[in-house]
N, C-alpha and C. Protein backbone atom coordinates (compact mmCIF):
# COMPACT_ATOMS: atom_id res chain seq x y z
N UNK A 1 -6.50 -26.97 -16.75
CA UNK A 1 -5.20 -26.46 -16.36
C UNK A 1 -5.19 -26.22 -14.85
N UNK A 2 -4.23 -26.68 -14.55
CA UNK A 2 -4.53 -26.34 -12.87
C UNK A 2 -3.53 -24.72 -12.24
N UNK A 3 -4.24 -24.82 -11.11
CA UNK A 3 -4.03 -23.64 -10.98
C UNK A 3 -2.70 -23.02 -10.66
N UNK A 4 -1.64 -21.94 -10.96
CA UNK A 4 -0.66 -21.52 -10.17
C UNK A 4 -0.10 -21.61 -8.81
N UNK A 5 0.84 -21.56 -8.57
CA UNK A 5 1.14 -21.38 -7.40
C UNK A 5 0.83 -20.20 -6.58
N UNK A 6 0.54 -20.02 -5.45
CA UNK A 6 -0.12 -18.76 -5.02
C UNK A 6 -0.96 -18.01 -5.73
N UNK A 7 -1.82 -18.86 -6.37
CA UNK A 7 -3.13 -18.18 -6.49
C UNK A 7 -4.56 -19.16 -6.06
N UNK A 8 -4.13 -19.97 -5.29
CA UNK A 8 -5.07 -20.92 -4.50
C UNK A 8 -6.31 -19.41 -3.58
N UNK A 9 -7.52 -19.71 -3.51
CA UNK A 9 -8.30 -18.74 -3.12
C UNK A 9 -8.85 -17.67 -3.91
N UNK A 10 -9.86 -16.85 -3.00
CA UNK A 10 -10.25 -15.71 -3.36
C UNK A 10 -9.08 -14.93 -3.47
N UNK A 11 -9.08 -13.54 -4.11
CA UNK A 11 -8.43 -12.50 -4.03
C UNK A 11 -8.10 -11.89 -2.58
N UNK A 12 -9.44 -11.76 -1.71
CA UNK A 12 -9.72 -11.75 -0.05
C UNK A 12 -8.61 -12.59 0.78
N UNK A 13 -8.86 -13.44 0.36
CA UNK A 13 -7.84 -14.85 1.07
C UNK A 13 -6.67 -14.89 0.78
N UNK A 14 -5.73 -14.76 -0.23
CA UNK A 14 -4.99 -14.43 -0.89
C UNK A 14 -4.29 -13.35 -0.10
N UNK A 15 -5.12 -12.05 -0.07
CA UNK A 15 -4.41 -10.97 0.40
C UNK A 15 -3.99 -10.90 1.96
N UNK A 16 -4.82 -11.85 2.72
CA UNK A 16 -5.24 -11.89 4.33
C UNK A 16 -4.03 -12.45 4.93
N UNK A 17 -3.43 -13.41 3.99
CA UNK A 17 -2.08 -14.36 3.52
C UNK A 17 -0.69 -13.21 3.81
N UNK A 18 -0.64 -12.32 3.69
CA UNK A 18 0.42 -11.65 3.38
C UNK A 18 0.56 -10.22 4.15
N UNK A 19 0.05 -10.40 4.87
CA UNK A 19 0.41 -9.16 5.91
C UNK A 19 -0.02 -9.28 7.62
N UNK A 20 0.84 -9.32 8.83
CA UNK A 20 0.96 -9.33 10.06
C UNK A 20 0.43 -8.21 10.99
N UNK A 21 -0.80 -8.43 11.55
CA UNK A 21 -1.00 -7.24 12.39
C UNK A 21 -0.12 -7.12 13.80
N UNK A 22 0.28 -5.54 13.92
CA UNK A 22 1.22 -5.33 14.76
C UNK A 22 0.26 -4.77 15.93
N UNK A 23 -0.46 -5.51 16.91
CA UNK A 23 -1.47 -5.18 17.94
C UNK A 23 -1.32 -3.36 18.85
N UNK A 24 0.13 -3.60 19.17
CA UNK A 24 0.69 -2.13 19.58
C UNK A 24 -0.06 -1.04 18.94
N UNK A 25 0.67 -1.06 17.50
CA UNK A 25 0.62 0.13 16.53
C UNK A 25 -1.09 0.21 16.14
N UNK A 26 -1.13 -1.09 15.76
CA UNK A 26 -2.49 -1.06 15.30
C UNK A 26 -2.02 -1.46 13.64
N UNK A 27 -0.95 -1.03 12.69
CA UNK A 27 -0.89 -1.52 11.33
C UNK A 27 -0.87 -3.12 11.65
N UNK A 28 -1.02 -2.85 9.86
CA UNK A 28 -1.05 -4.46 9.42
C UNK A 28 0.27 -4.24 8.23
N UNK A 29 0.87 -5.02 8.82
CA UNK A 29 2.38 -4.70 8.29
C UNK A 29 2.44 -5.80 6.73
N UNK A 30 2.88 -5.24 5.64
CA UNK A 30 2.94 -5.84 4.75
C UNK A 30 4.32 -7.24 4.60
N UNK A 31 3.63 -8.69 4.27
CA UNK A 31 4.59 -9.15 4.53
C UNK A 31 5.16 -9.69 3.29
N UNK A 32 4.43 -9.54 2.23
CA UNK A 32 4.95 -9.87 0.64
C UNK A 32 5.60 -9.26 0.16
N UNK A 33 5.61 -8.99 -1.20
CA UNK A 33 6.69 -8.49 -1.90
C UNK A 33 6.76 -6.97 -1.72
N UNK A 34 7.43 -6.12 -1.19
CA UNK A 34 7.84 -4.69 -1.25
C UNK A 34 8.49 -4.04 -2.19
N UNK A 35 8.25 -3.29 -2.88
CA UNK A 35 9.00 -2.30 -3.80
C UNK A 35 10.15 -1.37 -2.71
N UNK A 36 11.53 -0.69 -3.63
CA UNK A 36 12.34 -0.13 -2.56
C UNK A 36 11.67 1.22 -1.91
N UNK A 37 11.13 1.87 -1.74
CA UNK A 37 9.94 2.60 -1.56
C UNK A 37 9.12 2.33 -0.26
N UNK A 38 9.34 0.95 -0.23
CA UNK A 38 8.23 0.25 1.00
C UNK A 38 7.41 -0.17 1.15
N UNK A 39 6.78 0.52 -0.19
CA UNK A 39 5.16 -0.19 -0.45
C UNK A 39 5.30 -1.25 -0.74
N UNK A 40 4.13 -2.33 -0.07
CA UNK A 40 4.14 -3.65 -0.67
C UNK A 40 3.26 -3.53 -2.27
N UNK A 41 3.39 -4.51 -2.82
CA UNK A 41 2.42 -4.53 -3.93
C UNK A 41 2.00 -6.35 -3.74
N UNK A 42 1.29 -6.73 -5.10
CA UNK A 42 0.21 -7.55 -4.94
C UNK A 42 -0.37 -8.05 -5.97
N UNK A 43 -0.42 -9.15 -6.16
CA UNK A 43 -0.51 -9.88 -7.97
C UNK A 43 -2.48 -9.56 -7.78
N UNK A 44 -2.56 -9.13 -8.69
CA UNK A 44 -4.26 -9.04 -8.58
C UNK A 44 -4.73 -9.84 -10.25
N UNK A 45 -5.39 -10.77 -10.44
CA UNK A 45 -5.59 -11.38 -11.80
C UNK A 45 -5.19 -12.98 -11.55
N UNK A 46 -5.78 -14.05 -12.29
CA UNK A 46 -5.65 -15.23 -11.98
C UNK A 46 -4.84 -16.02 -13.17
N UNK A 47 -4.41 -14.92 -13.99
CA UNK A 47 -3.58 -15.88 -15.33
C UNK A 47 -3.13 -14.82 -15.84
N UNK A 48 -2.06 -15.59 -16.48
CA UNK A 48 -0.78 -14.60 -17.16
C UNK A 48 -0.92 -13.66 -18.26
N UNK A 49 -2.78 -13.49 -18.30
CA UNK A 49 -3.27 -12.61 -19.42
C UNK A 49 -4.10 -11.38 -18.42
N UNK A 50 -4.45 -11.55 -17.61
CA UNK A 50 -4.94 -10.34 -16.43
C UNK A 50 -4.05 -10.40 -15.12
N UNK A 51 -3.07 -10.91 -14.88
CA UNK A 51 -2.43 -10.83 -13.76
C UNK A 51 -1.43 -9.27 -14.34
N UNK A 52 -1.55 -8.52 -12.94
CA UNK A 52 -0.50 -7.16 -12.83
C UNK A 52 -0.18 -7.18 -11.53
N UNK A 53 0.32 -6.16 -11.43
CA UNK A 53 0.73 -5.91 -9.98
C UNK A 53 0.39 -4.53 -9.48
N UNK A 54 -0.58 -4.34 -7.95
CA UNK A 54 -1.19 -3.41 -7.81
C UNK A 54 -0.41 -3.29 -6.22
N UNK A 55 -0.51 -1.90 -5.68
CA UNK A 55 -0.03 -1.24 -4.44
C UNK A 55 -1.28 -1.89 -3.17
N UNK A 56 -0.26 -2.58 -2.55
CA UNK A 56 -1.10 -3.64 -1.39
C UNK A 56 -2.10 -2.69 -0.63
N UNK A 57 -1.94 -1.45 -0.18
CA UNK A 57 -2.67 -0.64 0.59
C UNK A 57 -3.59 -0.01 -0.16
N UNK A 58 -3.54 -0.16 -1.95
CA UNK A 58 -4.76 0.16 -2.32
C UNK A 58 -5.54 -0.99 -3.05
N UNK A 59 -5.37 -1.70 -3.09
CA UNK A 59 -5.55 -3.33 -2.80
C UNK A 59 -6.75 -3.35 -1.55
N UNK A 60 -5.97 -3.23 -0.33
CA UNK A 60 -6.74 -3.18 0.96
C UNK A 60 -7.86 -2.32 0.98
N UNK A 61 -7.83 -0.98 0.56
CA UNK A 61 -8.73 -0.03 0.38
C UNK A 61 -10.01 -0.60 -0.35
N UNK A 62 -9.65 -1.16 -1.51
CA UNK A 62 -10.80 -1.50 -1.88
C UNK A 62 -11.43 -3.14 -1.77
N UNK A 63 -10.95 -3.81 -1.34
CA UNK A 63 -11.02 -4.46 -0.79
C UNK A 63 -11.99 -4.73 0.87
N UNK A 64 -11.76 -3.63 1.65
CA UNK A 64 -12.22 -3.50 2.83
C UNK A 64 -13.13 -2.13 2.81
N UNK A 65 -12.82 -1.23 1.86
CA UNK A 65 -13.52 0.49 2.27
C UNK A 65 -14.55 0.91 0.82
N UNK A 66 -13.93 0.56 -0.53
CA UNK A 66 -14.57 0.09 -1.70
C UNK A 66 -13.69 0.88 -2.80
N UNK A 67 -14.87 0.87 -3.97
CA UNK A 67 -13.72 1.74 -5.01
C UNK A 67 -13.00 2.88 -4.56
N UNK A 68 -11.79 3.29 -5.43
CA UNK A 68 -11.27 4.48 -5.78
C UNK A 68 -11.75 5.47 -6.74
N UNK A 69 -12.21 6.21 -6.71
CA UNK A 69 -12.16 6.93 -7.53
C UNK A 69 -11.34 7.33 -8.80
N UNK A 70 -11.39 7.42 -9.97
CA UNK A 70 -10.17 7.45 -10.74
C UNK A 70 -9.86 9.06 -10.27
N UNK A 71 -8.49 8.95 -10.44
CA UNK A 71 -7.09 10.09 -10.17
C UNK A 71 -7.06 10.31 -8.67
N UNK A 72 -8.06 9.65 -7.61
CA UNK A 72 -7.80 9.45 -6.01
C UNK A 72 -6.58 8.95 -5.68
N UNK A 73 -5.71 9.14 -4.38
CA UNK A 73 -4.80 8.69 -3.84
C UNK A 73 -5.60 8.35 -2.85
N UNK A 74 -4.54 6.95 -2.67
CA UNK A 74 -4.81 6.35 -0.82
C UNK A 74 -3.61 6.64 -0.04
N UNK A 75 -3.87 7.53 0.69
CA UNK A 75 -2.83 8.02 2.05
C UNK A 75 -3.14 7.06 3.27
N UNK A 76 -1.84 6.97 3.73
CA UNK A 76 -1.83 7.05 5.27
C UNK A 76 -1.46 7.31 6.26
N UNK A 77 -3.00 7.49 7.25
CA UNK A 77 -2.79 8.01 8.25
C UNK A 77 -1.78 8.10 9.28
N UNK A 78 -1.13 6.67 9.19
CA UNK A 78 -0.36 6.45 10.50
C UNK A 78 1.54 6.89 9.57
N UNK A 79 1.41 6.75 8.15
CA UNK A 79 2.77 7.29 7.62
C UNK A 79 3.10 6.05 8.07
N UNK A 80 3.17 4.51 7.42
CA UNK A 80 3.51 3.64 7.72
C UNK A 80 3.99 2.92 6.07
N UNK A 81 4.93 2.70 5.16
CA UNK A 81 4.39 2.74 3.98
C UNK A 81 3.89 1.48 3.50
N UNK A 82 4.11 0.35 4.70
CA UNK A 82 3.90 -1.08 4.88
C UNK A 82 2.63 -1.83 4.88
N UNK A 83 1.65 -0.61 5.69
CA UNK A 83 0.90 -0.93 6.75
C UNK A 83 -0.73 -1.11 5.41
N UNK A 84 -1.21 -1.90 5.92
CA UNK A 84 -2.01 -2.13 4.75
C UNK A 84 -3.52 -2.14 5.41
N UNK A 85 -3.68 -1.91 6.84
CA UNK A 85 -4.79 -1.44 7.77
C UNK A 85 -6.22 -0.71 7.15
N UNK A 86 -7.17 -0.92 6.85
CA UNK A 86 -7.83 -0.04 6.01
C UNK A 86 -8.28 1.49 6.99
N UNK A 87 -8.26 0.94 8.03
CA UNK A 87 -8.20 2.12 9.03
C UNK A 87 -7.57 3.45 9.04
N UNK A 88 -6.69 2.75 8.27
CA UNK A 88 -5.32 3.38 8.86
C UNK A 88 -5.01 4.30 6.94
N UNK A 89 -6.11 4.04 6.24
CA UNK A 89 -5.95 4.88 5.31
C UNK A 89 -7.13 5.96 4.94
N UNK A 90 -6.93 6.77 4.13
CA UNK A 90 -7.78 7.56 3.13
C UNK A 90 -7.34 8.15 2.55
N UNK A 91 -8.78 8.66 1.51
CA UNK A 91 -8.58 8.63 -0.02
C UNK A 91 -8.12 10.20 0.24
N UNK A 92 -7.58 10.68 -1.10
CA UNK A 92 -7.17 12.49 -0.83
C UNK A 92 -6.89 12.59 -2.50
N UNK A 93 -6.44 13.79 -2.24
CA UNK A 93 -5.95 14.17 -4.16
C UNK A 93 -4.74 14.31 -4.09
N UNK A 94 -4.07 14.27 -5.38
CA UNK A 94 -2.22 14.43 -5.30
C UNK A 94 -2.07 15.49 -4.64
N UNK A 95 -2.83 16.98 -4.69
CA UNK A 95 -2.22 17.98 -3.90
C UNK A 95 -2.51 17.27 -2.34
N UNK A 96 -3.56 17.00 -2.15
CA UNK A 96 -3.62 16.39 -0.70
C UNK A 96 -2.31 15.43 -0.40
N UNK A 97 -1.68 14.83 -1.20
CA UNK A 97 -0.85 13.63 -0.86
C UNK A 97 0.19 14.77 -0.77
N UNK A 98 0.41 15.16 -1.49
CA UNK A 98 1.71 16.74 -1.67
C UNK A 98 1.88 17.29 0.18
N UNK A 99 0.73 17.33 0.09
CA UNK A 99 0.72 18.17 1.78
C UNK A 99 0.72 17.57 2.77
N UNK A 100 0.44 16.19 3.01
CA UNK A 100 0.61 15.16 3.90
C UNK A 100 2.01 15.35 3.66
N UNK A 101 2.51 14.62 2.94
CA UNK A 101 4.02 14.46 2.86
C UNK A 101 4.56 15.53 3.38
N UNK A 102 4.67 16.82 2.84
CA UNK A 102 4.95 17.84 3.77
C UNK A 102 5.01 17.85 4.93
N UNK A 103 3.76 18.01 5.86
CA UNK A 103 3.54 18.13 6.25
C UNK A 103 3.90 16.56 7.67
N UNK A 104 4.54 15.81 7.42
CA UNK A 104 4.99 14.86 8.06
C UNK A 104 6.59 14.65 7.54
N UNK A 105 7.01 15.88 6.71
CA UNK A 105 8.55 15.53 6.94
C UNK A 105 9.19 14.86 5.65
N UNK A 106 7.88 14.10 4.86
CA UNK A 106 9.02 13.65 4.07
C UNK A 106 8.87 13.99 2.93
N UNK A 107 9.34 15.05 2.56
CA UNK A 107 9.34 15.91 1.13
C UNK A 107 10.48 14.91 0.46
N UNK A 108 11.59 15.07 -0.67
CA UNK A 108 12.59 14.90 -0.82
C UNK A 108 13.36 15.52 -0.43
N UNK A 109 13.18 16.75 -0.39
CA UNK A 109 14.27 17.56 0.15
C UNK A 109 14.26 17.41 1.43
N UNK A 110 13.24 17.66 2.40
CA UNK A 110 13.36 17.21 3.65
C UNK A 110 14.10 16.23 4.38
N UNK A 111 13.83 15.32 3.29
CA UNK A 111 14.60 14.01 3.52
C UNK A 111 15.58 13.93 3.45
N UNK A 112 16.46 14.36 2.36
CA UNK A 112 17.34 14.67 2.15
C UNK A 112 18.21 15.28 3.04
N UNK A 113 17.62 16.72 3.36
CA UNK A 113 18.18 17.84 4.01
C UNK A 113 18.66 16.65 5.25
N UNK A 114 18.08 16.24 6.15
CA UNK A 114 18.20 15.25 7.22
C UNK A 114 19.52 14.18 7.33
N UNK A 115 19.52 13.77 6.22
CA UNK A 115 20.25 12.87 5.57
C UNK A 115 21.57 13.69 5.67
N UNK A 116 21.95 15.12 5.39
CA UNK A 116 23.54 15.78 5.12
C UNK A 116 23.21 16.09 3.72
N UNK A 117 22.22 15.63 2.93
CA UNK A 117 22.89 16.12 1.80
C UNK A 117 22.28 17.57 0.84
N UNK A 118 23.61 17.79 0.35
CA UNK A 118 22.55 19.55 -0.06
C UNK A 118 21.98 18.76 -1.42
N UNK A 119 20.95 20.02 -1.66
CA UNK A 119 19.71 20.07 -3.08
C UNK A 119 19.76 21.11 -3.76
């Protein structure tokens, strides 16, 4: 059976395919498929019996930095939600992700509040 379309390569190769480094910033800007959210995501599996779809920046993480831990989050540093840089991430816990977010503004309500609208 031959192979799919876009799944020619390693997983490595594959992924290297789909995101633009922005030299300035320093991210590596996701250039595939994005969820409305921002995050890119990322077909990981080579046939229509293990293929899913996984979050490109934790994709990159392990990929470039290694496993996750199960119930770990991958944050990032730069608050980019694109940016798929392994640099430019680390691992934390949901309360850690809770307080980043905070702590950079974008709660919902924060967001919101910004936006005009009441909560």
């Amino acid at each position: 059976m031959a192979q799919r379309a876009g799944y020619a390569g390693t997983l490595q190769e594959r992924f290297e395919k789909k995101y633009e480094p922005i030299p300035e910033a320093g991210c590596w800007i996701w250039t595939g498929s994005v969820m409305k959210n921002g995050y890119g995501h990322f077909q990981v599996g080579k046939s229509r019996k293990t293929h899913k779809l996984a979050p490109a920046h934790r994709v990159s993480y392990e990929l470039n930095i290694g496993s996750i831990p199960e119930g770990m989050c991958v944050l990032h540093k730069c608050d980019v939600p694109a940016c798929v840089n392994p640099y430019h991430l680390f691992l934390g816990t949901y309360k850690d992700n809770a307080m980043d977010m905070a702590a950079k503004g974008r709660q919902w309500k924060q967001v919101n509040k910004r936006r005009g609208h009441e909560f």
